[in-house]
Structures are given as structure tokens and as C-alpha cells.
Protein backbone atom coordinates (compact mmCIF):
# COMPACT_ATOMS: atom_id res chain seq x y z
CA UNK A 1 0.00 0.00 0.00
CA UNK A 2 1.25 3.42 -0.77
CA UNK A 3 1.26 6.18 1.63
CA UNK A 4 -1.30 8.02 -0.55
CA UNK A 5 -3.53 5.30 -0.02
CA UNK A 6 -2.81 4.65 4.02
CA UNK A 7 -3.60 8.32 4.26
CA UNK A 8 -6.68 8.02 2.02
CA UNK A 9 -7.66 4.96 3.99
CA UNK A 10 -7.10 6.56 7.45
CA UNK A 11 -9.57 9.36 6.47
CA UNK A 12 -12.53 8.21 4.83
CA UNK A 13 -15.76 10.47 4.59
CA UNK A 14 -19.01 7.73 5.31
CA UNK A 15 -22.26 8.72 5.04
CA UNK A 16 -24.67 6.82 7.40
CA UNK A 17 -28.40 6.58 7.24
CA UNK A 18 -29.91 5.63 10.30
CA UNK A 19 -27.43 7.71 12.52
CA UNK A 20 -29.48 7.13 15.65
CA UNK A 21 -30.81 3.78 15.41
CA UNK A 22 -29.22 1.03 17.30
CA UNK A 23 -26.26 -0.01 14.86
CA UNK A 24 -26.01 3.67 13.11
CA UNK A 25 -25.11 4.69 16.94
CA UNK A 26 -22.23 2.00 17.32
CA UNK A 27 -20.58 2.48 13.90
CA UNK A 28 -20.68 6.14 13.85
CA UNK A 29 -18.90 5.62 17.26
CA UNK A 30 -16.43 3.42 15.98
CA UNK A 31 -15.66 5.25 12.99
CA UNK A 32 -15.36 8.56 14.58
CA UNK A 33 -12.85 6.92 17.57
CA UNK A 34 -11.03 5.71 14.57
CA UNK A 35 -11.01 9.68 12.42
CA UNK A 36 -13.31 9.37 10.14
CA UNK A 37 -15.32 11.68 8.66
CA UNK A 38 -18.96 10.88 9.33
CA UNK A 39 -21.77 12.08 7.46
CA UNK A 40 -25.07 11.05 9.63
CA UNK A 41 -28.65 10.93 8.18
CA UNK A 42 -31.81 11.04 10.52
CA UNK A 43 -34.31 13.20 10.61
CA UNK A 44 -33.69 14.07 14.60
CA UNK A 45 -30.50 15.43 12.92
CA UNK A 46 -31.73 17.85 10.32
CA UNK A 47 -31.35 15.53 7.23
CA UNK A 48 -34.95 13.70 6.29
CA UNK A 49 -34.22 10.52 3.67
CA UNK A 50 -37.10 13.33 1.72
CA UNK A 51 -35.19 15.86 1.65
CA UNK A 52 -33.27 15.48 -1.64
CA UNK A 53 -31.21 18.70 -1.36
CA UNK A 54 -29.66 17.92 2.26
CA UNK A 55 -29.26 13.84 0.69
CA UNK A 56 -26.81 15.45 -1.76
CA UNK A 57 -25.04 17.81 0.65
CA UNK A 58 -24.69 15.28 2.96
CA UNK A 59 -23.69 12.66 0.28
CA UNK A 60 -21.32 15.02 -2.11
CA UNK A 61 -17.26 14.32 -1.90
CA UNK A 62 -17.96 10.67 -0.13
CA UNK A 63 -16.48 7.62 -0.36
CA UNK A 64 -18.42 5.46 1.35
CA UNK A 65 -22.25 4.77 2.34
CA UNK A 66 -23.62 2.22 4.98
CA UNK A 67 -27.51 2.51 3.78
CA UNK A 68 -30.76 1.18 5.70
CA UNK A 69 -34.35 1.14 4.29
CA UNK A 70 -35.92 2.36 7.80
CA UNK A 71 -39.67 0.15 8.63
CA UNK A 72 -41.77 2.90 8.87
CA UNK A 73 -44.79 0.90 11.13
CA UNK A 74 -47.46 3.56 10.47
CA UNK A 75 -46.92 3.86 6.38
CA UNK A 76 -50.19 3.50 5.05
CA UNK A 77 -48.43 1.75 2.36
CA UNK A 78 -45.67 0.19 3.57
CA UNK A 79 -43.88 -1.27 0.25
CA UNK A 80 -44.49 2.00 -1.24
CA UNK A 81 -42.92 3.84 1.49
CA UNK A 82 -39.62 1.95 1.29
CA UNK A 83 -39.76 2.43 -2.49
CA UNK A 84 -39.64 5.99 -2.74
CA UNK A 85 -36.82 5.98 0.22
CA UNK A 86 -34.86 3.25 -1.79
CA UNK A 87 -35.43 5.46 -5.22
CA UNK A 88 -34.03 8.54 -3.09
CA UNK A 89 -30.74 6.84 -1.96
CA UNK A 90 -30.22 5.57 -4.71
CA UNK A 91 -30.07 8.77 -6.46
CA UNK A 92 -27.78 10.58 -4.10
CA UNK A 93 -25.76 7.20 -4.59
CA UNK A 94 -25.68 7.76 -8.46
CA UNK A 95 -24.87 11.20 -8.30
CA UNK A 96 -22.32 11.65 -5.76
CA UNK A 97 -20.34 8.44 -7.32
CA UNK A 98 -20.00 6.99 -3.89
CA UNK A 99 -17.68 4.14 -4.45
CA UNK A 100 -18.20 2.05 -1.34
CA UNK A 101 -21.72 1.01 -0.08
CA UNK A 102 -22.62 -1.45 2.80
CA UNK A 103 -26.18 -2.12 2.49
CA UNK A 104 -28.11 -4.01 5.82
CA UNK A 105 -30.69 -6.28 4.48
CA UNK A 106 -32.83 -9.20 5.53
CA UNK A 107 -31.29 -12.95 6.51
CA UNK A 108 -34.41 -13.73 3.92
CA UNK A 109 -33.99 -10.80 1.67
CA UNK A 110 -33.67 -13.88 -0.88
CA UNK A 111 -37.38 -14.92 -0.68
CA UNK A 112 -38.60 -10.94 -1.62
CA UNK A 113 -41.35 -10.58 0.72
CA UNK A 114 -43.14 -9.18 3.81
CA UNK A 115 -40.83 -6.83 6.14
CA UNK A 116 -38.38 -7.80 4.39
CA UNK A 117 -39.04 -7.14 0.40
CA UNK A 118 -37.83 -2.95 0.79
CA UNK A 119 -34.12 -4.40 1.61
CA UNK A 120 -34.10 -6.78 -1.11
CA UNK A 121 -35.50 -4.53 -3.90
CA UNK A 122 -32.78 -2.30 -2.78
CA UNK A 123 -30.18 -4.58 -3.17
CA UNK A 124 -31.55 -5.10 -6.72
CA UNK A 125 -31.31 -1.46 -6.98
CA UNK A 126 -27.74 -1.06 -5.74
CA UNK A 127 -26.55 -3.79 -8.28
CA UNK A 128 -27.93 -1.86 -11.13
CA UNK A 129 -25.51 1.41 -10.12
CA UNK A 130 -22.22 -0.91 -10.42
CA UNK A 131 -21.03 0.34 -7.54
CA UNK A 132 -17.19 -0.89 -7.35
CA UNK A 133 -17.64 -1.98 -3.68
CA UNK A 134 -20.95 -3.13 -2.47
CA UNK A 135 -22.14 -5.15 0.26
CA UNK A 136 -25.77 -6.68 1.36
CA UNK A 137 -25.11 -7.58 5.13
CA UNK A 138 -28.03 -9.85 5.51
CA UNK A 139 -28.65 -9.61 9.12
CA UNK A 140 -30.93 -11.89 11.44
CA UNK A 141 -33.95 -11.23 13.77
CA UNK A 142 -32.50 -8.29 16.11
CA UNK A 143 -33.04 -8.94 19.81
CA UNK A 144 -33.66 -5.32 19.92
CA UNK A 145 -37.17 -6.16 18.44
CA UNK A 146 -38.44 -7.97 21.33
CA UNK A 147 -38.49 -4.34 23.62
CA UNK A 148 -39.41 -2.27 20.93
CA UNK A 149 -41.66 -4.11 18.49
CA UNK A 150 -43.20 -6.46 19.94
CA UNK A 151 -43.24 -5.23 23.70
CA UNK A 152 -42.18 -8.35 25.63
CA UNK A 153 -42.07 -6.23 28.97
CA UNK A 154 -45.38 -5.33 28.68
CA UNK A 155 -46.92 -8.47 27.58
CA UNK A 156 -44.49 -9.82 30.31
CA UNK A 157 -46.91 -8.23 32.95
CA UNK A 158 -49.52 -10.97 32.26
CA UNK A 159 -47.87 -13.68 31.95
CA UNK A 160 -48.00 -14.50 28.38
CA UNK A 161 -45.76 -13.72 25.39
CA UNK A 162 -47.78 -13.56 22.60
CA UNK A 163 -46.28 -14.03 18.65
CA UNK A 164 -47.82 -14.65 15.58
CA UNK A 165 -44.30 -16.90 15.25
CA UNK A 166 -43.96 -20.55 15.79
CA UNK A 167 -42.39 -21.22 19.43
CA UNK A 168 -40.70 -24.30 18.24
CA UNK A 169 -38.75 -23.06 15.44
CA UNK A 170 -34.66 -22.27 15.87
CA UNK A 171 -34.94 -18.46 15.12
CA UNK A 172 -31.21 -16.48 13.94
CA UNK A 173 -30.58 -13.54 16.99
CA UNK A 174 -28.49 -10.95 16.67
CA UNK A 175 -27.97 -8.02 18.57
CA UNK A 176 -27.75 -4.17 16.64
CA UNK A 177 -24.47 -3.93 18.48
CA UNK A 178 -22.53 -6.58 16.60
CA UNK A 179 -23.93 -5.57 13.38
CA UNK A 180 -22.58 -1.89 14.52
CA UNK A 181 -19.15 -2.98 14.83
CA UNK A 182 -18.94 -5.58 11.63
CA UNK A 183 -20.67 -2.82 9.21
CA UNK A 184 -17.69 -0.34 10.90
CA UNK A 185 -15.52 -2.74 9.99
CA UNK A 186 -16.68 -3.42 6.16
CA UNK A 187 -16.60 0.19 5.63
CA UNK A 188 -12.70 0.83 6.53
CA UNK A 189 -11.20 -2.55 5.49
CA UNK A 190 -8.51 -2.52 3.10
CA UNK A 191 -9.62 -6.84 2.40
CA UNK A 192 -12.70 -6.05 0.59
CA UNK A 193 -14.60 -9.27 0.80
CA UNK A 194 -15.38 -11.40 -2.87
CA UNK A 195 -18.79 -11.94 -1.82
CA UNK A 196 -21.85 -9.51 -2.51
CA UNK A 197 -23.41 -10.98 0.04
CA UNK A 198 -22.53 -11.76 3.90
CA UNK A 199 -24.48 -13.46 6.05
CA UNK A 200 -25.05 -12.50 9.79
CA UNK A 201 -26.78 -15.00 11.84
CA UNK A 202 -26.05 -13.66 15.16
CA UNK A 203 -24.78 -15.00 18.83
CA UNK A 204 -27.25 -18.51 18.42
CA UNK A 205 -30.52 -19.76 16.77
CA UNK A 206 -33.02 -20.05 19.47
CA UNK A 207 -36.39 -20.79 19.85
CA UNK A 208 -39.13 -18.45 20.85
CA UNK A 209 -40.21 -21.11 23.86
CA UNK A 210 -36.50 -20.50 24.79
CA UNK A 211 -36.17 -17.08 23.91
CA UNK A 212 -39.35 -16.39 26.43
CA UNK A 213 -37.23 -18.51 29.54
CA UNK A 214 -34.28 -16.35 29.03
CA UNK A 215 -36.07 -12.75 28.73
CA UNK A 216 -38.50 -13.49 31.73
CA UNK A 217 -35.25 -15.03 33.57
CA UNK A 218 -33.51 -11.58 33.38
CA UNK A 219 -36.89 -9.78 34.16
CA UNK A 220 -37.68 -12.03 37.66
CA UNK A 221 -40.75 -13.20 35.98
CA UNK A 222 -42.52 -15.89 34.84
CA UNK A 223 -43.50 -15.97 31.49
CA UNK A 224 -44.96 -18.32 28.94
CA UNK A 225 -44.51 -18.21 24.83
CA UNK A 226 -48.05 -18.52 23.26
CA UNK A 227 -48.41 -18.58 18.94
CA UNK A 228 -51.58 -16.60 18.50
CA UNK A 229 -53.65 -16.99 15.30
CA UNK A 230 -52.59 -14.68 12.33
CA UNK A 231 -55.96 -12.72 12.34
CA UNK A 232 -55.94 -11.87 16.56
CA UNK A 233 -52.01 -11.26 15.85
CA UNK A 234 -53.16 -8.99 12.84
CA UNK A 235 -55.84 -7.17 14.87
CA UNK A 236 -53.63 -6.42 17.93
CA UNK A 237 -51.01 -4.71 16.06
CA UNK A 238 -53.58 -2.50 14.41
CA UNK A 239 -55.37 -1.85 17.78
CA UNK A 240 -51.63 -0.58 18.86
CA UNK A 241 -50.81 2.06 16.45
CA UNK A 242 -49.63 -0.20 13.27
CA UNK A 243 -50.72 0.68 10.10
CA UNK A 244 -52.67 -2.35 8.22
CA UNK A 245 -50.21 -2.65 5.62
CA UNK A 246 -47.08 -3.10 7.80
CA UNK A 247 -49.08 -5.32 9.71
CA UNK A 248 -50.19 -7.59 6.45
CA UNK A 249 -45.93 -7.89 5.75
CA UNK A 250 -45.07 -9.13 9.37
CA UNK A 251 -47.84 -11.58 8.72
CA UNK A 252 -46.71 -12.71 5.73
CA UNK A 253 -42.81 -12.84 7.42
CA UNK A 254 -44.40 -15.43 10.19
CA UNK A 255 -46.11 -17.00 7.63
CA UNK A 256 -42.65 -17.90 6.22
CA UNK A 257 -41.10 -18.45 9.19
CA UNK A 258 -43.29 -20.85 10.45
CA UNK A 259 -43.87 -23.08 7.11
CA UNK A 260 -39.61 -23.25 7.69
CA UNK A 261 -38.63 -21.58 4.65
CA UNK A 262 -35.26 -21.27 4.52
CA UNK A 263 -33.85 -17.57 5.58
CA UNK A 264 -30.24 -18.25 5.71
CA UNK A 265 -28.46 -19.69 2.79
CA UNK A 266 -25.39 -20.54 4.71
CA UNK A 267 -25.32 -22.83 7.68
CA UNK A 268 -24.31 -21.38 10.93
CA UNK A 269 -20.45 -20.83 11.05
CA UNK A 270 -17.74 -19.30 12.50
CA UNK A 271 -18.16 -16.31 10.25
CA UNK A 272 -21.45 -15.55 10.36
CA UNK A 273 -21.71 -15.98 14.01
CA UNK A 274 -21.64 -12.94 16.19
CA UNK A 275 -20.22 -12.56 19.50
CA UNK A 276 -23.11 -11.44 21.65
CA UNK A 277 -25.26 -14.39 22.87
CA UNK A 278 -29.00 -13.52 23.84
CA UNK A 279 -28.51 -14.68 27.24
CA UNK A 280 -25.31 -12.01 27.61
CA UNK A 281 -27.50 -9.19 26.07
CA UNK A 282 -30.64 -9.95 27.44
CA UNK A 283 -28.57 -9.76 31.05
CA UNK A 284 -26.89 -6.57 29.59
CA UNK A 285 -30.46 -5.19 29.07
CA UNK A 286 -32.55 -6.43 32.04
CA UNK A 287 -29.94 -6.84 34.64
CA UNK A 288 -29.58 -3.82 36.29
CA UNK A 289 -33.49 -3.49 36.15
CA UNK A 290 -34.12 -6.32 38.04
CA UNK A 291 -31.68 -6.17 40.69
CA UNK A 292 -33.38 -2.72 41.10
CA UNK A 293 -36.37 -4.25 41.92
């Protein structure tokens, strides 16, 4: 490597969508400890994905991009929502000649459906820019999701964990944190990897029935897993603020799940396992709250 290039690699300008969601937070940490320049996009920060003139600013004289189609759980139309983000990225992409792009996706971005289908019609979209360095990190089920989707404390309160998923079913976990620190790491490293795509199980496959043990564990409670029917699943997500349609693509996601499709096209391996079990975040989490009490 020249020096031109170790100075060129040291100082990299990355543009970040999602800046203040769970893994934007821990790569724009990482990046920044390291002295890079980073760009962050979220609307709590003055640049909307809508805004097309503060997409360029924020986008012009970059090198590199770690991009995010964000679920938007109140979209009236929820595929059309993540279509008109995707179509605005991917302009500032093509215009600012970004050369480096780390895209998170869906473990089953593959299958093109349910919450799932926005990531993998942007991946189609990415490919069709011929962007020198691109990456789909095809992540797992986030851990994250069971305190703020689908409100496992609450529902903790009664006794019953209630899921439109299978409880029997080995499920992928991952926490945001460890997807923080690999997309850091994509978006600096001077081994670009061969493969488009790279596969992110997470810290274990686990079922739900199991899941439940280990989240109620680290809450003092007593808790049991219970698969509810699609159409009271369907109907309690619209009686709590979600919008039909983004309701209809989480159904059709279980529906998947729990027919075993097959999310991950690699088998569970050294390199798409994560360090962070669920029993060491869920303690991370919960802990403190429950000695607390």
C-alpha cells in the first residue's frame, strides 16, 4: 500500500443513514474513535431521507455509504414507502459516485417478501448502479425487536408472550451492536470481501419457547410463549398504532417463518456468528433493572 492510499484509507468520509438507530449509533462511534469523517442521516438530525437537497449535501465528496431502508410501522403503504426511500438513496448514490456502499438487508432478503421485500429490492437497486464496492449484510432477527416491536415487557406483565411466530422453530438472533461494529468494519477494510453478500446469523438460533425462559429469567418473571392466530395477531397490532399494511408484511414474514422456509443460505459458522449471545445481552439489558427491583 502506498502512503497516498494509508492516508486516504485513514480518512474516509461515510455517510450513514440511520445515525441514531441502534447499529447507526455504534458504527458512527467506531468510525469517529477511529477519524473518520462521518456524514449522519436522521431526521432528529436535520437531514430527512425526503429531503433530496440535504441527501446530496450530505452525500457530495464521499467515499463510502452504509444505507438502511428504515420500517416505517405507520406507512399507510408500507412497500411504497420503502420504495420511494430506496429510489431517493439511490439517487444521491448515483450522483455523488460513492464508491463504497454497505447495504443491511434481511437474513431472507432472498425470498422478496413481507418486512423484508424494501431491503431486497434495494439490493436489486444497488446492483444496477455498479457500484465498485458493495455489500448486502443480511442480518438476522434483532433482539432489539423484542423491547421495541413487539413489547415483551409489557406483555411480560400478564404472563403470556404472545407471537404470531412458531415457538418451536430455531430463530437467527443478533444483537444491533454486533452488526454496529462488523458494518464499521466493512466500511474501513482494506480486504474487501469477494462476496456480494454476507451473512449475519447472530450469537445462536433459538427458539421463541427458549427465547421467552431467558427474557422473563432476566426480568424475575414468569413468562410463557403462546403462537396466537394470524388474524388476533393482525388485529392487535392494528389496535396498537400499526398501520394495516405493515401489519399484512409481518404476517406474511411469520407465515414464512413458520412453514420453515429457509432464511439463511449458509449454515451457521464461525463467520457468520456474532459474539453477543442472547442470554449475555438480554442480562446486559434487564440486569440492572431487576436487581433494582
Amino acid at each position: 500500500m502506498t502512503q497516498w492510499d494509508q492516508s486516504r484509507a485513514a480518512k474516509r468520509t461515510i455517510v450513514l443513514v440511520g445515525a441514531t438507530s441502534d447499529v447507526g449509533v455504534v458504527a458512527s462511534a467506531r468510525l469517529q474513535q477511529q477519524g473518520h469523517t462521518v456524514r449522519g442521516i436522521a431526521r432528529s438530525m436535520g437531514v430527512a431521507l425526503s429531503d433530496g437537497d440535504a441527501l446530496t449535501r450530505a452525500f457530495t465528496g464521499a467515499d463510502s455509504a452504509y444505507l438502511m431502508i428504515p420500517f416505517d410501522v405507520q406507512a399507510p403503504d408500507l412497500h411504497r414507502f420503502e420504495r420511494e426511500v430506496g429510489n431517493w438513496l439511490a439517487e444521491a448514490i448515483s450522483t455523488s459516485g460513492v464508491s463504497r456502499v454497505v447495504l443491511l438487508s434481511g437474513l431472507n432478503a432472498h425470498l422478496k417478501m413481507g418486512t423484508s421485500l424494501g431491503a431486497a429490492e434495494m439490493e436489486d437497486r444497488l446492483e444496477a448502479l455498479g457500484i465498485d464496492e458493495l455489500v448486502h449484510l443480511r442480518a438476522g432477527f434483532f433482539n432489539e425487536n423484542f423491547v421495541k416491536g413487539m413489547g415483551f415487557v409489557e406483555q411480560s406483565a400478564s404472563g403470556v408472550f404472545a407471537t404470531p411466530f412458531r415457538s418451536d422453530l430455531p430463530m437467527p438472533l443478533i444483537a444491533a451492536r454486533d452488526i454496529g461494529e462488523r458494518v464499521a468494519d466493512l466500511l474501513i477494510t482494506e480486504d474487501w470481501p469477494q462476496d456480494r453478500v454476507v451473512e449475519l446469523h447472530g450469537g445462536g438460533h433459538y427458539t421463541l419457547t427458549k427465547t421467552t425462559e431467558i427474557l422473563a429469567r432476566a426480568l424475575g418473571r414468569k413468562v410463557a410463549c403462546q403462537t396466537v392466530p394470524f388474524a388476533a395477531a393482525r388485529a392487535g397490532m392494528i389496535e396498537n398504532g400499526m398501520s394495516a399494511s405493515f401489519a399484512d408484511a409481518l404476517i406474511e414474514t411469520a407465515t414464512s417463518f413458520n412453514n420453515g422456509e429457509r432464511w439463511a443460505l449458509e449454515a451457521p459458522g464461525p463467520r457468520n456468528t456474532t459474539p453477543t449471545t442472547l442470554e449475555r445481552w438480554t442480562e446486559s439489558v434487564f440486569g440492572a433493572s431487576r436487581q433494582a427491583a
